[in-house]
Protein backbone atom coordinates (compact mmCIF):
# COMPACT_ATOMS: atom_id res chain seq x y z
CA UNK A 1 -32.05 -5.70 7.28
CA UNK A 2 -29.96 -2.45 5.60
CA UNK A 3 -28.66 -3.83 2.44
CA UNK A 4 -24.75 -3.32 2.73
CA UNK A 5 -24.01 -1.21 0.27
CA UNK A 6 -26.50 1.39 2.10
CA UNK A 7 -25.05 0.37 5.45
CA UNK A 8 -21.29 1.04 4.42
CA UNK A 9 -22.08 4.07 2.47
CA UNK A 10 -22.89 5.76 5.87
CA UNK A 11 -19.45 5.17 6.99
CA UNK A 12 -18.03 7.56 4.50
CA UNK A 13 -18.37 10.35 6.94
CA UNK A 14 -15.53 9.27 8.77
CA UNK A 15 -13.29 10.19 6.22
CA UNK A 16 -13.97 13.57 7.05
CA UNK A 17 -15.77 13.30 10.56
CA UNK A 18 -15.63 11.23 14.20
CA UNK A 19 -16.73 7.77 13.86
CA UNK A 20 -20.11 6.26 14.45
CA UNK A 21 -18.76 3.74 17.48
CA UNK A 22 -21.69 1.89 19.32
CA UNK A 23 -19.14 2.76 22.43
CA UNK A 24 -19.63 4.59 25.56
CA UNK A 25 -18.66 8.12 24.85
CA UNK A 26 -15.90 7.61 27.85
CA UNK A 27 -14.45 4.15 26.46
CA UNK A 28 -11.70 4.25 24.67
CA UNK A 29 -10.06 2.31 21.43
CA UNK A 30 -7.56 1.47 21.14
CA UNK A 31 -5.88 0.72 17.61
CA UNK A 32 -2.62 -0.98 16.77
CA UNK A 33 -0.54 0.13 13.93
CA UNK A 34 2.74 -2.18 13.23
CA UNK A 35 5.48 -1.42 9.89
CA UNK A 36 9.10 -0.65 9.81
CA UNK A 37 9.90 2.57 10.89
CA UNK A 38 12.74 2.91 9.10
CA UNK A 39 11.34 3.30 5.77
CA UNK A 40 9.10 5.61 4.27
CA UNK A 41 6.85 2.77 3.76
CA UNK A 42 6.23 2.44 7.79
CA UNK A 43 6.72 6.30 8.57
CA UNK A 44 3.87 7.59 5.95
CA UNK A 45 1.53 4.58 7.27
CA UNK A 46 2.15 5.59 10.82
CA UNK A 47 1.82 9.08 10.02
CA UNK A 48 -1.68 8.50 8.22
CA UNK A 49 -2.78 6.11 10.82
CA UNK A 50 -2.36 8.89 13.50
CA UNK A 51 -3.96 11.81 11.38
CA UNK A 52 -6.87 9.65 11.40
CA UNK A 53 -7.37 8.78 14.87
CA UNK A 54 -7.26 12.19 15.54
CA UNK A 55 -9.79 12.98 13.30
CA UNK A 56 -11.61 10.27 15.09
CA UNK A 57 -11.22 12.26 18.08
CA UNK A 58 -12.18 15.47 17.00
CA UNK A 59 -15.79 14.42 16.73
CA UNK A 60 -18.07 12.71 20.07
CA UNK A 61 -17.71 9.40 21.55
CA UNK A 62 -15.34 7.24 21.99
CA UNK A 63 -11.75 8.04 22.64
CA UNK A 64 -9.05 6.33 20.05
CA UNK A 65 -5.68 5.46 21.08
CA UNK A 66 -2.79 4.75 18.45
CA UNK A 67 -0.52 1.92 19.47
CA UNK A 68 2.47 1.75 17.59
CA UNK A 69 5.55 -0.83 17.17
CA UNK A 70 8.20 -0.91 14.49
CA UNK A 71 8.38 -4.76 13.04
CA UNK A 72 11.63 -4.48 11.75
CA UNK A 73 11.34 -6.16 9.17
CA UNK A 74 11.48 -8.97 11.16
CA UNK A 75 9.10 -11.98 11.09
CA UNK A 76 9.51 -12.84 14.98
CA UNK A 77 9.12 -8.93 15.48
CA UNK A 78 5.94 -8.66 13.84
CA UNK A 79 4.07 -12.08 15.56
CA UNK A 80 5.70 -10.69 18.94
CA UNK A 81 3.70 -7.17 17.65
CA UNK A 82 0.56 -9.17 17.02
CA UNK A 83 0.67 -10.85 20.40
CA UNK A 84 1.38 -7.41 22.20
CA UNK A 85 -1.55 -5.84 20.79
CA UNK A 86 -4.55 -8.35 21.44
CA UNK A 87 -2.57 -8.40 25.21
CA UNK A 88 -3.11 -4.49 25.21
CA UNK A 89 -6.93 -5.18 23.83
CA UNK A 90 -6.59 -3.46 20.28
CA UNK A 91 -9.72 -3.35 18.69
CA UNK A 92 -7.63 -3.86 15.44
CA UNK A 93 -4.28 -3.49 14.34
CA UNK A 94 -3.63 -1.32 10.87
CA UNK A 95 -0.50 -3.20 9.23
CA UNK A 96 1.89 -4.89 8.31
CA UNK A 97 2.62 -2.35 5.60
CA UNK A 98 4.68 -4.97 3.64
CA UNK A 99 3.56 -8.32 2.53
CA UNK A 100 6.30 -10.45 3.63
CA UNK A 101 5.69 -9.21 7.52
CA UNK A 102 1.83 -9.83 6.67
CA UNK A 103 2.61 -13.20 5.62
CA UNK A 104 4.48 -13.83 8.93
CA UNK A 105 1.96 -12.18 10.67
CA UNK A 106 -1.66 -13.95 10.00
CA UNK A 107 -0.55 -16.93 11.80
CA UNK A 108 -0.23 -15.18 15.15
CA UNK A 109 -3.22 -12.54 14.34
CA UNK A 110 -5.79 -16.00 13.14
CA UNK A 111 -4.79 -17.65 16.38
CA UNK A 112 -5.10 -14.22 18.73
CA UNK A 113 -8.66 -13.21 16.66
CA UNK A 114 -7.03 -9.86 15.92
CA UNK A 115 -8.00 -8.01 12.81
CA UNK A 116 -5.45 -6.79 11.09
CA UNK A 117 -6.15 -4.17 7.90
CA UNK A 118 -3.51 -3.78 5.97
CA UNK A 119 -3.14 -0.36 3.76
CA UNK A 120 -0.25 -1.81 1.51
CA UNK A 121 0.30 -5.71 1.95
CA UNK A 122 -1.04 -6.68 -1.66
CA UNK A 123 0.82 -10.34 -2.07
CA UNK A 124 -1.17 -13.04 -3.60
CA UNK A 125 -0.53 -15.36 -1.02
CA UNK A 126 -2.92 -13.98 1.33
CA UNK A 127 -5.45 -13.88 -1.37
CA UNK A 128 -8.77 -15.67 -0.97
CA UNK A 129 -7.93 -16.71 2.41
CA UNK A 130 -10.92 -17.03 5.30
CA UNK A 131 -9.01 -15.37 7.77
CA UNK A 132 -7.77 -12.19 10.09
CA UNK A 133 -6.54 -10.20 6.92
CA UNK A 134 -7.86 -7.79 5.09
CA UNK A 135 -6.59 -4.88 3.12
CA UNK A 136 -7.48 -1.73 1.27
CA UNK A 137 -5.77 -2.12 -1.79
CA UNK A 138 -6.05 -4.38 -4.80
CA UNK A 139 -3.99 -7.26 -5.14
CA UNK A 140 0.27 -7.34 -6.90
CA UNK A 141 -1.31 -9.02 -9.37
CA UNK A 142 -3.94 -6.86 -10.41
CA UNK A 143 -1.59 -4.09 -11.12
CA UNK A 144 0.87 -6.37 -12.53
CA UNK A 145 -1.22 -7.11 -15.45
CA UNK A 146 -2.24 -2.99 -16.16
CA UNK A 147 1.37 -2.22 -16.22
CA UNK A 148 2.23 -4.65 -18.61
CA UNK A 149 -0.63 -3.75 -20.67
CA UNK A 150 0.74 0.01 -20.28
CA UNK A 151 4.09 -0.70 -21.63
CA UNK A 152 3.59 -3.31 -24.30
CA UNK A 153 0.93 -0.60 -26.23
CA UNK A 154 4.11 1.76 -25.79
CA UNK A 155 6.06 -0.28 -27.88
CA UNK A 156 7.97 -1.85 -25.31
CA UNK A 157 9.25 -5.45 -25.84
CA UNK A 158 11.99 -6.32 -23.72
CA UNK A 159 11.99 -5.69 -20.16
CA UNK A 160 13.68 -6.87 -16.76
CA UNK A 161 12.31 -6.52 -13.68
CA UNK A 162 14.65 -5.36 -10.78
CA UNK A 163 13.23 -6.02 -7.38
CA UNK A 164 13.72 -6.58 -4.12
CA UNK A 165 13.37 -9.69 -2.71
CA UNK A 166 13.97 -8.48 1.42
CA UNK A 167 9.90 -7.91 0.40
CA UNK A 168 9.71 -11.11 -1.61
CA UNK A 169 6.22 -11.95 -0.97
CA UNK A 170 5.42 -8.83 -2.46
CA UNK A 171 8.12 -8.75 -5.02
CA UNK A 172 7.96 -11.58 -5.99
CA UNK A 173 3.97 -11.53 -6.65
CA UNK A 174 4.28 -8.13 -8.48
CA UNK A 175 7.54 -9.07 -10.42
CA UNK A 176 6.60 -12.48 -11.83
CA UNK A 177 2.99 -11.60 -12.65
CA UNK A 178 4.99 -8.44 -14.90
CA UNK A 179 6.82 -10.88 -16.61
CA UNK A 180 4.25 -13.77 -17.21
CA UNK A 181 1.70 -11.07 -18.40
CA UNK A 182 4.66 -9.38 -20.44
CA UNK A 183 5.40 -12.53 -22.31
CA UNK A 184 1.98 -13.40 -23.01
CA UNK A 185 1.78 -10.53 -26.30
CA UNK A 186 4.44 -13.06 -27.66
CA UNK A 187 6.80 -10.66 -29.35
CA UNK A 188 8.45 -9.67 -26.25
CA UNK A 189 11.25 -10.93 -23.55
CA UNK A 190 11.27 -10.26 -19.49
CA UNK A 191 13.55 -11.77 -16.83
CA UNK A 192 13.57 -11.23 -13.26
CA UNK A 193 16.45 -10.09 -11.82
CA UNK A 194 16.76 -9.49 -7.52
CA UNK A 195 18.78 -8.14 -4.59
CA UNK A 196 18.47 -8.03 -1.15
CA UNK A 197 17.73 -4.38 0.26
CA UNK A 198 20.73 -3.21 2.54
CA UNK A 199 23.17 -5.44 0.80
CA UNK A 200 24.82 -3.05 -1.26
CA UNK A 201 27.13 -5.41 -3.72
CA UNK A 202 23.54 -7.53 -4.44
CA UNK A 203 22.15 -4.10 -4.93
CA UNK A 204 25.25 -2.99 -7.67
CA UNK A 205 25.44 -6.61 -9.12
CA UNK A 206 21.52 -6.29 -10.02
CA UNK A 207 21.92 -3.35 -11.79
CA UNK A 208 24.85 -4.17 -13.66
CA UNK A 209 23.52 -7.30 -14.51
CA UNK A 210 20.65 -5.19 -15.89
CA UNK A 211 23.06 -3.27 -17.84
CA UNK A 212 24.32 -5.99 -20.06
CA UNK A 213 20.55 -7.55 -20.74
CA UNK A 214 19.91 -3.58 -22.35
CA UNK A 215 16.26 -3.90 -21.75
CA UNK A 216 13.97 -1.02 -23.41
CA UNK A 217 11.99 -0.81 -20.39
CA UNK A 218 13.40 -1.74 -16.62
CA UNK A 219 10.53 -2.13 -13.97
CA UNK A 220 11.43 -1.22 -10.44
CA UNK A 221 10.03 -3.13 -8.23
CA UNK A 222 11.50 -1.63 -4.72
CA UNK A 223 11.30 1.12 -2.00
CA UNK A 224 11.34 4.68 -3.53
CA UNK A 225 14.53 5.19 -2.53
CA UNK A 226 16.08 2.08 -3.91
CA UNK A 227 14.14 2.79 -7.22
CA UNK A 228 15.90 6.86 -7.46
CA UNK A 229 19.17 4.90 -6.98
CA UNK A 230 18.72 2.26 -9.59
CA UNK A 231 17.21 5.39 -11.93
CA UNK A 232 20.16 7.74 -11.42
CA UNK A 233 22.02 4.95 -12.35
CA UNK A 234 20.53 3.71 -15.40
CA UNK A 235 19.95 6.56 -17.14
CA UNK A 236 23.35 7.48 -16.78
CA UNK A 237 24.71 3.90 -18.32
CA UNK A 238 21.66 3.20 -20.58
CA UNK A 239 19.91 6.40 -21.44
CA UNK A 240 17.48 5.60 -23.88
CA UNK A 241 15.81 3.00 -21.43
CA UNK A 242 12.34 3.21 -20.26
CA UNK A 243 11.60 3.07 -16.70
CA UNK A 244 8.47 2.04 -14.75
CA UNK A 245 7.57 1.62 -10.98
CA UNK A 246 5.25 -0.19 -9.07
CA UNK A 247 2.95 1.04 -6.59
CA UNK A 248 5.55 0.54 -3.66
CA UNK A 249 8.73 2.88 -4.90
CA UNK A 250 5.96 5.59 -6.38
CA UNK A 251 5.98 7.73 -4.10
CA UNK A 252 7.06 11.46 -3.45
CA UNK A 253 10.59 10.22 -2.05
CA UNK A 254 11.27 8.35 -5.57
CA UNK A 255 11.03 12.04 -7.30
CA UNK A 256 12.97 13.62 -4.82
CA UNK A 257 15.91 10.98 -5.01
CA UNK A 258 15.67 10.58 -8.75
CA UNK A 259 15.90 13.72 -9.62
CA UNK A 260 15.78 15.28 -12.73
CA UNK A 261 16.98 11.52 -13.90
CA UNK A 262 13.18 10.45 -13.49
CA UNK A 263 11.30 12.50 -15.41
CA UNK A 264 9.39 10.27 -18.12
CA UNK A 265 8.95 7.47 -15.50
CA UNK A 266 5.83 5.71 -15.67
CA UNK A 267 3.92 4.66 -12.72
CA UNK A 268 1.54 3.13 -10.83
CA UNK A 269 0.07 3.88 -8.18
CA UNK A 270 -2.30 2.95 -5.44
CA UNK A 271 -4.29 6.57 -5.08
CA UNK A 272 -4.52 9.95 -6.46
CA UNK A 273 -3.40 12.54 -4.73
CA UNK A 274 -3.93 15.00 -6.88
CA UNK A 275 -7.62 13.91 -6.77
CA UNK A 276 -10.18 17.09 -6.58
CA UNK A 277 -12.79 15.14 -4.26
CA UNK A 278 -13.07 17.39 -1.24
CA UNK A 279 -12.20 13.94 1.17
CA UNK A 280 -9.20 14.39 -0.22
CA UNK A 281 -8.13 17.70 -0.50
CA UNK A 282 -8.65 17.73 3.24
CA UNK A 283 -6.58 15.04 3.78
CA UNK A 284 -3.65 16.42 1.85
CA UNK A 285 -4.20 20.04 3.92
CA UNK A 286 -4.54 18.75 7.01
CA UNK A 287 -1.55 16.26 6.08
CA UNK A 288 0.91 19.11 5.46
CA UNK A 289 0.03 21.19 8.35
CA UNK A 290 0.34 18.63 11.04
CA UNK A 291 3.34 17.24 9.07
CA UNK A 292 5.26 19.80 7.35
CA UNK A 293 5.17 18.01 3.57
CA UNK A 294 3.14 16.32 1.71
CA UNK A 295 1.38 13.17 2.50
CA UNK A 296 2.34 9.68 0.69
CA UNK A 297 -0.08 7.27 -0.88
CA UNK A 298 0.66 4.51 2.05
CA UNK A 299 -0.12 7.77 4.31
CA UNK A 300 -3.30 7.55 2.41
CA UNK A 301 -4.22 4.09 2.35
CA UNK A 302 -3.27 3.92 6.37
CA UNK A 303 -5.68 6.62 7.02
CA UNK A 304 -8.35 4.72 4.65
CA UNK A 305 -7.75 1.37 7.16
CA UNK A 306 -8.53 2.67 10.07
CA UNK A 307 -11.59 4.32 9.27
CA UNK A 308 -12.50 1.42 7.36
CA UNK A 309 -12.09 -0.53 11.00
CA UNK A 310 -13.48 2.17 12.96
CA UNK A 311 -16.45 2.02 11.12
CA UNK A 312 -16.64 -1.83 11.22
CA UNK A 313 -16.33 -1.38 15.06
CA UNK A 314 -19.50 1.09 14.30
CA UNK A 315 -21.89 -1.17 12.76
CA UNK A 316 -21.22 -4.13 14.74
CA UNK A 317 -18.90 -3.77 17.58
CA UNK A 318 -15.58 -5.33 18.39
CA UNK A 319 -17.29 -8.70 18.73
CA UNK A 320 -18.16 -8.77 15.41
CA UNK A 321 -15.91 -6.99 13.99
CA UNK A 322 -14.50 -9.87 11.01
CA UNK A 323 -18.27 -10.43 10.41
CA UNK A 324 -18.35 -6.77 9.40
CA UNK A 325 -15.64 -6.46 7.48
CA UNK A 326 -16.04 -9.44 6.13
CA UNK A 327 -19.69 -8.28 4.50
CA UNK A 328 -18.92 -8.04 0.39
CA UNK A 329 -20.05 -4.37 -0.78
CA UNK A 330 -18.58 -1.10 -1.17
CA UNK A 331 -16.17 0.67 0.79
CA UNK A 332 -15.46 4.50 1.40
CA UNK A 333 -11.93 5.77 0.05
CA UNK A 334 -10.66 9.22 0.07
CA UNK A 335 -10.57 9.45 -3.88
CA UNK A 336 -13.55 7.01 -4.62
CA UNK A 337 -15.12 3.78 -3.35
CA UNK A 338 -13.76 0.48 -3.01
CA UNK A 339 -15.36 -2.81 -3.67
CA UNK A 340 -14.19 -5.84 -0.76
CA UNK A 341 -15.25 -9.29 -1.26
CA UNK A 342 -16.07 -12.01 1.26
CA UNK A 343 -12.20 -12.67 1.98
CA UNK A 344 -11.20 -9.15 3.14
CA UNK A 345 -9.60 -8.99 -0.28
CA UNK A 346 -10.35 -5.47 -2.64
CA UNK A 347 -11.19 -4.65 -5.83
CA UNK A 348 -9.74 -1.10 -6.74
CA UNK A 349 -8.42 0.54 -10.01
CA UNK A 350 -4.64 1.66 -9.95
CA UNK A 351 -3.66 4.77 -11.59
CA UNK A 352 -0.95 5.13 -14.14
CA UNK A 353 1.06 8.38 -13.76
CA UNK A 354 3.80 9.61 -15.67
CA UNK A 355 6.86 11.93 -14.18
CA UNK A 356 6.58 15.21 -15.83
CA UNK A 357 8.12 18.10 -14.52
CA UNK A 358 9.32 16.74 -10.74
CA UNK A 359 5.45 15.12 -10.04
CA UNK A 360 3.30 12.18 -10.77
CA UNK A 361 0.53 13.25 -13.61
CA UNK A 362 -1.96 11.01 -14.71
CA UNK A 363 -2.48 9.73 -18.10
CA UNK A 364 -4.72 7.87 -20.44
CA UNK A 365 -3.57 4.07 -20.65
């Protein structure tokens, strides 16, 4: 029997190649993708999702088809989603991009068989779970812990974290764990603070409740736009604050809503774009041409899940395809591999950036 770290390291071709499919070469895949397409969340995903199947289909074999719906944000949206794809026979669906709809979600995909891979969904709650679910990036908590870390050895000791709580199962995984981890050094104080997105007087009471706490270090724990917002505005009010973002709001739309108003922002974030492996240098080229700018990190991580799938579909066809993914080892990513475990959960590094000059540059813990 190929040992699986051999057998998955042959699947990191299809980052840059047509998949290995044990399909007819006149079948065809098709693939679900399912995020709000509203946000730059959903739009990079989708965007990602469809460079790769036509990467997939650049190569011989099977033909892949990208099926998309917009969730909404809405729980009954995304099981109705689930339900339309395994009707449609997806092989697999790439999404929900955020955990809440992925917590909605498993329920319908467990009781439909219907993998679901999702690039951005990191919520504890679906950790360690023998299910449908499996994603490509580590888990809130994970990340949680390394930016508290990152900020206490900075000399930070009193932080709040704003987030938003329309993503709670994410937010609130990611915020909490920042503020138990930040308390443990002992010589520091955090409180969670939260608003609903699209609720603009939660939104302004948040941050002015943040204003009268005057934190040294606010973490942002929201949509890129929502985090340029709440950075425009604090620097103006309290300008000697520190600001940090999680992986969700760092993005290229954060630095282009911030402005100048973000430079010194510290954040983390799920890959590196900036990364000189040739996987992903083509990615970013072929990125901007088909799409006119550059490519986001959930653009990324959705191109990462459905090669990851297609290869599954690869080793062991779409009968087996859980069984597959579902075999602990090594995983191909476009700036490095990937370790996932038995429960479709991963175990990947973040990166901590720093704004410097309009961009996100890494730096040394």
């Amino acid at each position: 029997m190929t040992p699986p770290g051999l057998r998955w390291s042959r699947a990191a071709a299809l980052l840059a190649a047509g998949a290995l499919c044990a399909c007819h070469p006149t079948d065809e895949v098709r693939i679900g993708f399912v995020g709000e397409l509203a946000t730059e969340l959903g739009v990079g995903g989708r965007n990602g999702a469809e460079l790769a199947v036509n990467t997939l289909n650049a190569g011989k074999g099977a033909r892949y088809v990208l099926l998309v719906e917009d969730d909404r944000n809405d729980p009954r949206v995304v099981q109705s989603a689930i339900a339309s794809f395994a009707d449609r026979g997806a092989a697999f669906v790439v999404g929900p991009m955020t955990s809440t709809m992925a917590v909605a979600a498993v329920p319908q995909a467990d009781r439909r068989r219907m993998v679901l891979i999702s690039p951005t969904a990191t919520t504890d709650e679906l950790t360690g779970k023998d299910d449908y679910f499996f994603r490509t990036g580590a888990d809130a908590r994970t990340g949680a812990r390394q930016l508290a870390l990152a900020l206490h050895d900075r000399g930070r000791r009193s932080a709040v974290v704003l987030m938003d709580t329309a993503n709670a199962s994410y937010s609130s995984s990611f915020g909490h764990a920042v503020v138990m981890e930040f308390l443990k050094f002992g010589d520091t104080r955090a409180q969670e603070l939260g608003y609903r997105s699209g609720k603009s007087l939660e939104f302004s009471d948040a941050l002015t409740g943040t204003d009268k706490r005057r934190p040294d270090v606010v973490v942002l724990v929201s949509s890129p736009t929502d985090a340029g917002i709440a950075t425009q505005h604090l620097r103006h009010v309290l300008p000697e604050v520190a600001l940090a973002l999680s992986p969700w709001g760092a993005n290229a739309q954060y630095l282009q809503v911030a402005g100048r108003a973000g430079e010194g922002t510290v954040a983390l974030r799920a890959a590196d774009l900036e990364s000189p492996r040739p996987q992903m240098r083509d990615f970013v080229h072929r990125y901007q041409a088909r799409f006119g700018e550059p490519p986001t990190t959930p653009a990324v991580q959705a191109y990462e899940a459905v090669m990851l799938g297609a290869a599954a579909l690869g080793h062991g066809g779409a009968s087996a395809l859980q069984a597959t993914l579902s075999t602990p080892g090594p995983r191909p990513g476009l700036d490095g591999d990937f370790e996932m475990d038995a429960h479709g959960d991963t175990q990947r590094a973040m990166l901590l950036s720093e704004v410097r000059n309009g961009r996100f540059e890494r730096v040394a813990r």
